[in-house]
C-alpha atoms as a PDB file:
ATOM      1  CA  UNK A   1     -20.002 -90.804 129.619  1.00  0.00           C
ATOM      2  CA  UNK A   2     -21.972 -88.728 131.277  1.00  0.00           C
ATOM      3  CA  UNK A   3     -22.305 -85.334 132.533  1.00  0.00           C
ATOM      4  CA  UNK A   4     -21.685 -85.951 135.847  1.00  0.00           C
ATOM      5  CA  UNK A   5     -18.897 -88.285 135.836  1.00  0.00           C
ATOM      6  CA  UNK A   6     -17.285 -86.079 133.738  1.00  0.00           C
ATOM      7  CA  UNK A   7     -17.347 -83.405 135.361  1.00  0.00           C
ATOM      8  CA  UNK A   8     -15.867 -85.527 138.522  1.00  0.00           C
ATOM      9  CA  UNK A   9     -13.060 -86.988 136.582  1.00  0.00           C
ATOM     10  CA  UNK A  10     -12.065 -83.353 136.142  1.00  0.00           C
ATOM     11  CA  UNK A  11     -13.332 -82.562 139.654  1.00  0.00           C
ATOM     12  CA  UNK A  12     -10.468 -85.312 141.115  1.00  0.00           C
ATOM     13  CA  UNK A  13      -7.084 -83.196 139.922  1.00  0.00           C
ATOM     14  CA  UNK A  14      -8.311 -80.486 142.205  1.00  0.00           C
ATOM     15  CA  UNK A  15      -8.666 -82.632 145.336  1.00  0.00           C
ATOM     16  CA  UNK A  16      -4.808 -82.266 144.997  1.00  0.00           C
ATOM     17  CA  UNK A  17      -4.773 -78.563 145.816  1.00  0.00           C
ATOM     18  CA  UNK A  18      -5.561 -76.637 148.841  1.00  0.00           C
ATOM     19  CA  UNK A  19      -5.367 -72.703 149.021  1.00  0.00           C
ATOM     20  CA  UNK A  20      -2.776 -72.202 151.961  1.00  0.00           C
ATOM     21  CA  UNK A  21      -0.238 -70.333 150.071  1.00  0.00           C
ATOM     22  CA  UNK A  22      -0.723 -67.376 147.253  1.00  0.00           C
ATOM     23  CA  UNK A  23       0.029 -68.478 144.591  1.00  0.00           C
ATOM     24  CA  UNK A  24       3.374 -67.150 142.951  1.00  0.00           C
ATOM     25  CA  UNK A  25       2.233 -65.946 139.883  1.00  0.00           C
ATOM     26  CA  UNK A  26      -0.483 -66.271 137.364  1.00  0.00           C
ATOM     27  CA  UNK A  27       0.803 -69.407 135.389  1.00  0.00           C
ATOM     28  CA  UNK A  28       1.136 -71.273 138.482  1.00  0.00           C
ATOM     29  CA  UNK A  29      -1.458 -73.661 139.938  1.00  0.00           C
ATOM     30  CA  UNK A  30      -1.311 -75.791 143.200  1.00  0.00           C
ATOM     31  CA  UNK A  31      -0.158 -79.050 143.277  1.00  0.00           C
ATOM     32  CA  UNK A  32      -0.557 -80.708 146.480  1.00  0.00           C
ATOM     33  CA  UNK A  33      -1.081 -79.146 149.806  1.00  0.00           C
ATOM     34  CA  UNK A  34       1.281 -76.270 149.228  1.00  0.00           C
ATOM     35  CA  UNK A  35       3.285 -77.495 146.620  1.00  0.00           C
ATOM     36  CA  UNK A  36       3.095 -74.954 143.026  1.00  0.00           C
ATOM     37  CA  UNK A  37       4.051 -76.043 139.595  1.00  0.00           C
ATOM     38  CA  UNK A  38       4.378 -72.650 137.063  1.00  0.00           C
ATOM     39  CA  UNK A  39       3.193 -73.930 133.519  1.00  0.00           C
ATOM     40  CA  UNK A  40       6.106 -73.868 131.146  1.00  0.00           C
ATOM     41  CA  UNK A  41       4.791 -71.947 127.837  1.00  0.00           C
ATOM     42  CA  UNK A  42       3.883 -74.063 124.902  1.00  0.00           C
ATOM     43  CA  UNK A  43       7.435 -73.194 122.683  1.00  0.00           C
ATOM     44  CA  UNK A  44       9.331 -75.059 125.776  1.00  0.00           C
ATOM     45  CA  UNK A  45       7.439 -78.284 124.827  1.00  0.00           C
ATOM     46  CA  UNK A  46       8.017 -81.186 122.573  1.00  0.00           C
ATOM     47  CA  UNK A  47       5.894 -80.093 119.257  1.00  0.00           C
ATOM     48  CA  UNK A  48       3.494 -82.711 118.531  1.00  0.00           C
ATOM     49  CA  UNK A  49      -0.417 -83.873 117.091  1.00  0.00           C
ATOM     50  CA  UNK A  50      -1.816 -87.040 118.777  1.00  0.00           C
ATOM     51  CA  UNK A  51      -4.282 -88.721 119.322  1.00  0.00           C
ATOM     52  CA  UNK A  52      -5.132 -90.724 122.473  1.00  0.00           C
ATOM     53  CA  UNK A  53      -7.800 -93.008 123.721  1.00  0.00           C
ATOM     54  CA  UNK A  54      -7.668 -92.184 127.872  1.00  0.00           C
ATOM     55  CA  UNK A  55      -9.335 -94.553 130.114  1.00  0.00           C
ATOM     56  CA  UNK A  56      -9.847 -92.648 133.398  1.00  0.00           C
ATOM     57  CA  UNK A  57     -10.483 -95.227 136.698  1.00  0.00           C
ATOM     58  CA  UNK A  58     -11.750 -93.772 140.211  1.00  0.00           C
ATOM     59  CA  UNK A  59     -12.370 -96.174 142.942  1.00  0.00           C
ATOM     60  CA  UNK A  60     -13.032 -99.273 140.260  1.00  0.00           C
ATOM     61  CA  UNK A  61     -15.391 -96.734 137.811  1.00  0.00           C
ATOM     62  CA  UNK A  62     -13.783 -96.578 134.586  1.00  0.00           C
ATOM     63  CA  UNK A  63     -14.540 -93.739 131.456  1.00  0.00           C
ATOM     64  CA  UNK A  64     -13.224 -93.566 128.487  1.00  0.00           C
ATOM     65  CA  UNK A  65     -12.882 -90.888 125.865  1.00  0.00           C
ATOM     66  CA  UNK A  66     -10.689 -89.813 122.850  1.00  0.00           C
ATOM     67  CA  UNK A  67      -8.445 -86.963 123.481  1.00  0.00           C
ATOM     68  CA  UNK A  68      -6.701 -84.678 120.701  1.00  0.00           C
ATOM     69  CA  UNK A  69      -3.335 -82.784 121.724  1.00  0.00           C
ATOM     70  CA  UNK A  70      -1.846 -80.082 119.591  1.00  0.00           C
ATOM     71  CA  UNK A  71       1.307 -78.497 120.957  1.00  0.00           C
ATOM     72  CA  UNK A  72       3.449 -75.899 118.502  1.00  0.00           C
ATOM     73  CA  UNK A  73       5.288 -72.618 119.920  1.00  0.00           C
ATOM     74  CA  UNK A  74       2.461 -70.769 120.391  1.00  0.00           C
ATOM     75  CA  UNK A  75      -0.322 -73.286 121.603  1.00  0.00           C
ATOM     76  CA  UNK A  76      -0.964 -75.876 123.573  1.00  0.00           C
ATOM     77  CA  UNK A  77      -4.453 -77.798 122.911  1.00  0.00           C
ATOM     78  CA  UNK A  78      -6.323 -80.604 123.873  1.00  0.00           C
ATOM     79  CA  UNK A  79      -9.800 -81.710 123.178  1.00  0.00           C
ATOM     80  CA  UNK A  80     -12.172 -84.161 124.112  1.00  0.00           C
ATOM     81  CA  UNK A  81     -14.333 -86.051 122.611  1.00  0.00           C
ATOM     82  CA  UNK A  82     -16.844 -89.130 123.374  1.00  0.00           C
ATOM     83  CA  UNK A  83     -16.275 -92.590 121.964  1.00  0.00           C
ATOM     84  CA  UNK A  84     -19.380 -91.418 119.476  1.00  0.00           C
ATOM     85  CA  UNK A  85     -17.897 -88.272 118.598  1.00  0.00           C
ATOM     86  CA  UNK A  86     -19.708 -85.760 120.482  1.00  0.00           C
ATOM     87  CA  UNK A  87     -16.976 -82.662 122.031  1.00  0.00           C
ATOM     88  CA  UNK A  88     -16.785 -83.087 125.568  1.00  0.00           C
ATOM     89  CA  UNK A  89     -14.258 -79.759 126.435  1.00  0.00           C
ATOM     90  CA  UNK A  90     -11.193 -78.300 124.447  1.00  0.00           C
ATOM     91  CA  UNK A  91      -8.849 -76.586 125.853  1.00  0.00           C
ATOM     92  CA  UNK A  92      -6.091 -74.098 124.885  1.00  0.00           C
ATOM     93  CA  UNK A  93      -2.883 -72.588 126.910  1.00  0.00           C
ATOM     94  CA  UNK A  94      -1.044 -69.784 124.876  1.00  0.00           C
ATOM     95  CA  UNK A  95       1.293 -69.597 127.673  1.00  0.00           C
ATOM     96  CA  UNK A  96      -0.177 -66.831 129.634  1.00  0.00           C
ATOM     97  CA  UNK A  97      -3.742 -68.543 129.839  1.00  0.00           C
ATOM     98  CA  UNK A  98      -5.244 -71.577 130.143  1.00  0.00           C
ATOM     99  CA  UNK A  99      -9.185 -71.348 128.728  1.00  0.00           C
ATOM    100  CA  UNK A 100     -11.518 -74.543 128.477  1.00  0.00           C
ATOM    101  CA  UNK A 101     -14.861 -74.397 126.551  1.00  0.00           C
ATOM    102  CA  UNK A 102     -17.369 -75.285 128.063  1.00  0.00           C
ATOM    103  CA  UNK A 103     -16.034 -73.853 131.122  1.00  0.00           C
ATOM    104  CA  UNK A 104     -17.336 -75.798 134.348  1.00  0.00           C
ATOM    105  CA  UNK A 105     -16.677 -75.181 137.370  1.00  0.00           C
ATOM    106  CA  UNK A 106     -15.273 -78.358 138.613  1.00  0.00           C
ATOM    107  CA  UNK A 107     -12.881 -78.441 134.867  1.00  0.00           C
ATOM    108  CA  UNK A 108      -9.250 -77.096 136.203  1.00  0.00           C
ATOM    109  CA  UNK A 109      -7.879 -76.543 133.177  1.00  0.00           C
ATOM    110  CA  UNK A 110      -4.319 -75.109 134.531  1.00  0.00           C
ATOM    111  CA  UNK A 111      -4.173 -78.462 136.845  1.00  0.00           C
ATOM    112  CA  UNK A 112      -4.925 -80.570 133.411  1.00  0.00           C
ATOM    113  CA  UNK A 113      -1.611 -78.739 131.481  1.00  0.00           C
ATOM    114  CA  UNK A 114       0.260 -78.831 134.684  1.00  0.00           C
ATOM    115  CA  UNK A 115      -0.334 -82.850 134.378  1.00  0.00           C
ATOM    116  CA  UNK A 116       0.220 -83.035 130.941  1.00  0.00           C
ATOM    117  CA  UNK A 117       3.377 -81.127 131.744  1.00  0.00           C
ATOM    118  CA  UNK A 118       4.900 -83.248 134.221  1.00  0.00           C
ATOM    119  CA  UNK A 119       4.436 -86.178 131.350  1.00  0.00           C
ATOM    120  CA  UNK A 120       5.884 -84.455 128.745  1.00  0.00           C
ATOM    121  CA  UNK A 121       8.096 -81.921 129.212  1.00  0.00           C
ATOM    122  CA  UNK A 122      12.236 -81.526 129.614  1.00  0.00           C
ATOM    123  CA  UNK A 123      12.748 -82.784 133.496  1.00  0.00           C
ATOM    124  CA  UNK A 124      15.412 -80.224 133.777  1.00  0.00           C
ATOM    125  CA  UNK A 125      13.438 -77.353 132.697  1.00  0.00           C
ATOM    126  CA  UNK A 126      10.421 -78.773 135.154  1.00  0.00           C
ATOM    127  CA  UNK A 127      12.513 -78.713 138.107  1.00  0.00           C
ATOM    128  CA  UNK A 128      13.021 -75.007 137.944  1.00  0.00           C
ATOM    129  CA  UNK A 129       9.370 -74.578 138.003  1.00  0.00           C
ATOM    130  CA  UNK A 130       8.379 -76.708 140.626  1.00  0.00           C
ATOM    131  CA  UNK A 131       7.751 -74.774 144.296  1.00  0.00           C
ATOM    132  CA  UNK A 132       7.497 -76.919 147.140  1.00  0.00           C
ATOM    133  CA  UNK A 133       7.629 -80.004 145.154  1.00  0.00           C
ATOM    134  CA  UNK A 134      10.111 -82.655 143.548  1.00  0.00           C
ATOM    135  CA  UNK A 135      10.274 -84.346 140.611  1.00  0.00           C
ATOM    136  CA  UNK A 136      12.378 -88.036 140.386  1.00  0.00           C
ATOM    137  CA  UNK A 137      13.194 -89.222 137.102  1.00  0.00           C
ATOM    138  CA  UNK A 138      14.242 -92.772 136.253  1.00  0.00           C
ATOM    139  CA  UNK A 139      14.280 -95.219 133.466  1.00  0.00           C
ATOM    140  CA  UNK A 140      12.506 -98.850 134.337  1.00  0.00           C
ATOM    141  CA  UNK A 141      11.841-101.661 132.300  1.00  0.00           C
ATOM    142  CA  UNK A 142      11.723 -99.720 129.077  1.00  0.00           C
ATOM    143  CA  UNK A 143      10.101 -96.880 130.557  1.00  0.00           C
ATOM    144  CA  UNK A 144      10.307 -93.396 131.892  1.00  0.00           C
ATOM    145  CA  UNK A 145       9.123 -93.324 135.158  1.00  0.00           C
ATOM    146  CA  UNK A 146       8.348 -89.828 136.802  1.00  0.00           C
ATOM    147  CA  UNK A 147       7.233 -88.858 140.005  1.00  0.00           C
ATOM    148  CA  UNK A 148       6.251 -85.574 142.086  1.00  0.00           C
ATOM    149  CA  UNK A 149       6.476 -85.659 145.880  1.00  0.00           C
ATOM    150  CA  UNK A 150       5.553 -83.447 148.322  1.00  0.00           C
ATOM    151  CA  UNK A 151       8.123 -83.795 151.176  1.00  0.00           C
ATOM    152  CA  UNK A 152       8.091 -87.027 151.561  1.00  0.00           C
ATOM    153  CA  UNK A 153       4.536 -87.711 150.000  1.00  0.00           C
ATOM    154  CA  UNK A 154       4.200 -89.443 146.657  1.00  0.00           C
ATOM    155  CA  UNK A 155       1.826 -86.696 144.922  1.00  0.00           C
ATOM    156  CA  UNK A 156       2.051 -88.390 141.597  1.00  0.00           C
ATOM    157  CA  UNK A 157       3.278 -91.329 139.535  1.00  0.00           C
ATOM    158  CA  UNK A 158       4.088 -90.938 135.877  1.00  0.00           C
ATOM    159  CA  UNK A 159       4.922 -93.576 133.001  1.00  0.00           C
ATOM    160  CA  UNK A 160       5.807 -92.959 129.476  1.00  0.00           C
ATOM    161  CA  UNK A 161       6.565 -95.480 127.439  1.00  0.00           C
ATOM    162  CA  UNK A 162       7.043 -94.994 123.140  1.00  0.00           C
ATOM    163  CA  UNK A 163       9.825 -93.218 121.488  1.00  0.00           C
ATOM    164  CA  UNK A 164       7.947 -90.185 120.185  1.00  0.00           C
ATOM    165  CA  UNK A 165       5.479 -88.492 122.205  1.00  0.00           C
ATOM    166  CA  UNK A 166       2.360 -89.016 119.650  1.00  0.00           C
ATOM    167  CA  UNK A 167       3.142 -92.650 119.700  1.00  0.00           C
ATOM    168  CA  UNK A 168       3.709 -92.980 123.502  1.00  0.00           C
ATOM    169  CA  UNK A 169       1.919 -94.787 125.901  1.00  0.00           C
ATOM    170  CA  UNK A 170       1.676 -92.564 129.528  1.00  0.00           C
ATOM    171  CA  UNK A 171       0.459 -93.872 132.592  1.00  0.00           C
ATOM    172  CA  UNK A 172      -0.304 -90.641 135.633  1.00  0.00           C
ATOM    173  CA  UNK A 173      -1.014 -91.992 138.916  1.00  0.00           C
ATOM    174  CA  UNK A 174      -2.416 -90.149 141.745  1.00  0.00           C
ATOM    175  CA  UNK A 175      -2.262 -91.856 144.980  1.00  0.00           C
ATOM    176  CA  UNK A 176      -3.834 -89.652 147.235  1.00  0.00           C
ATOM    177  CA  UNK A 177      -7.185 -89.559 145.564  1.00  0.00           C
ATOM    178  CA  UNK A 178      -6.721 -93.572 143.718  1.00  0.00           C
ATOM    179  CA  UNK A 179      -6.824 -91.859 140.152  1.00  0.00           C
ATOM    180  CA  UNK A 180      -5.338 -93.530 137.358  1.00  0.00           C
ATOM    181  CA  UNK A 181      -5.284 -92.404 133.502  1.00  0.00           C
ATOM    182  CA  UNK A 182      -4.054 -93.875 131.506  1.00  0.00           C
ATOM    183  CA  UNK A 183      -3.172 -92.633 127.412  1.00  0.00           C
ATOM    184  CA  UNK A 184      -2.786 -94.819 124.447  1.00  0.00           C
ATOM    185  CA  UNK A 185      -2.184 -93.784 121.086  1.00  0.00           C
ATOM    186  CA  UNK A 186      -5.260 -94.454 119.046  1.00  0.00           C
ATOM    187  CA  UNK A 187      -3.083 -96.439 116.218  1.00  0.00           C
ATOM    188  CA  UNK A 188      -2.521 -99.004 119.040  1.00  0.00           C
ATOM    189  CA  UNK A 189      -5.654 -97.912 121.283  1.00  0.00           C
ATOM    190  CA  UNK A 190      -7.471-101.822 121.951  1.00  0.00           C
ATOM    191  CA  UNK A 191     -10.469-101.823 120.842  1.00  0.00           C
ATOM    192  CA  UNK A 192     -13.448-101.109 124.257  1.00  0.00           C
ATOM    193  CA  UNK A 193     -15.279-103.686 125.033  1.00  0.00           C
END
């Protein structure tokens, strides 16, 4: 993958943000056109170590990479790495700060946890902090479905499916700029053509 259309897959979660309102603190990000999710800290997460392949499609381009989370009480981390090996990012959130290495400027970090949160995390402890924003919850066909509106806009679409995070299959959805990713666990990951 290269440089460039790396640095747009990571480009696309900020197309869902705009800076009309101040934001309400410094663990929040925007979400939306005004809509603000405030990152839950790392201890109010499921613990887990994972590995994912994540196929990333934009307008019919697809990418690929593996993707290592690490979530305990103090951290959150995820890193990125090539189908050959080579580091793409990492990134870390000790629940007061969300730092990527390399930091580029089209990377958003914060909007990367605040997806990762919406996938993961207790719906009832997401709802309290979502600002401008809703979050449905529902089961379907075997799966958790999840998704954030904005009013009446469908900002996101969510699908987990696997009865332990590490071995879960998620599926993130975002209309508005026709981004899918999509997460498999490596143990299951089909092999890329």
């Amino acid at each position: 993958m290269n440089a460039a259309r790396l640095g747009l897959m990571f480009a696309l979660p900020a197309l869902l943000t705009a800076c009309a309102t101040p934001l309400l603190g410094p663990e929040c990000t925007r979400f939306g056109r005004d809509g603000q999710l405030c990152l839950l800290p790392p201890a109010a997460l499921p613990a887990v170590e994972g590995s994912h392949m994540v196929k990333v499609v934009h307008d019919g381009r697809e990418d690929a990479f593996m993707g290592l989370l690490h979530i305990d009480a103090q951290d959150l981390r995820l890193a990125g790495f090539s189908l050959f090996g080579t580091s793409l990012f990492n990134l870390d959130f000790d629940g007061s700060k969300v730092t990527s290495v390399p930091a580029q400027g089209d990377l958003r970090p914060d909007m990367l946890v605040a997806m990762l949160e919406l996938a993961i995390a207790d719906p009832a402890d997401l709802r309290g902090r979502l600002h401008g924003l809703t979050l449905q919850v529902r089961e379907e066909g075997g799966a958790e479905i999840r998704e954030v509106y904005e009013g009446e806009r469908l900002i996101a679409h969510l699908e987990k499916r696997g009865a332990s995070l590490a071995e879960s299959e998620i599926r993130i959805d975002i209309p508005p700029v026709k981004v899918s990713v999509e997460m498999t666990p490596l143990a299951t990951a089909p092999a890329q053509p």
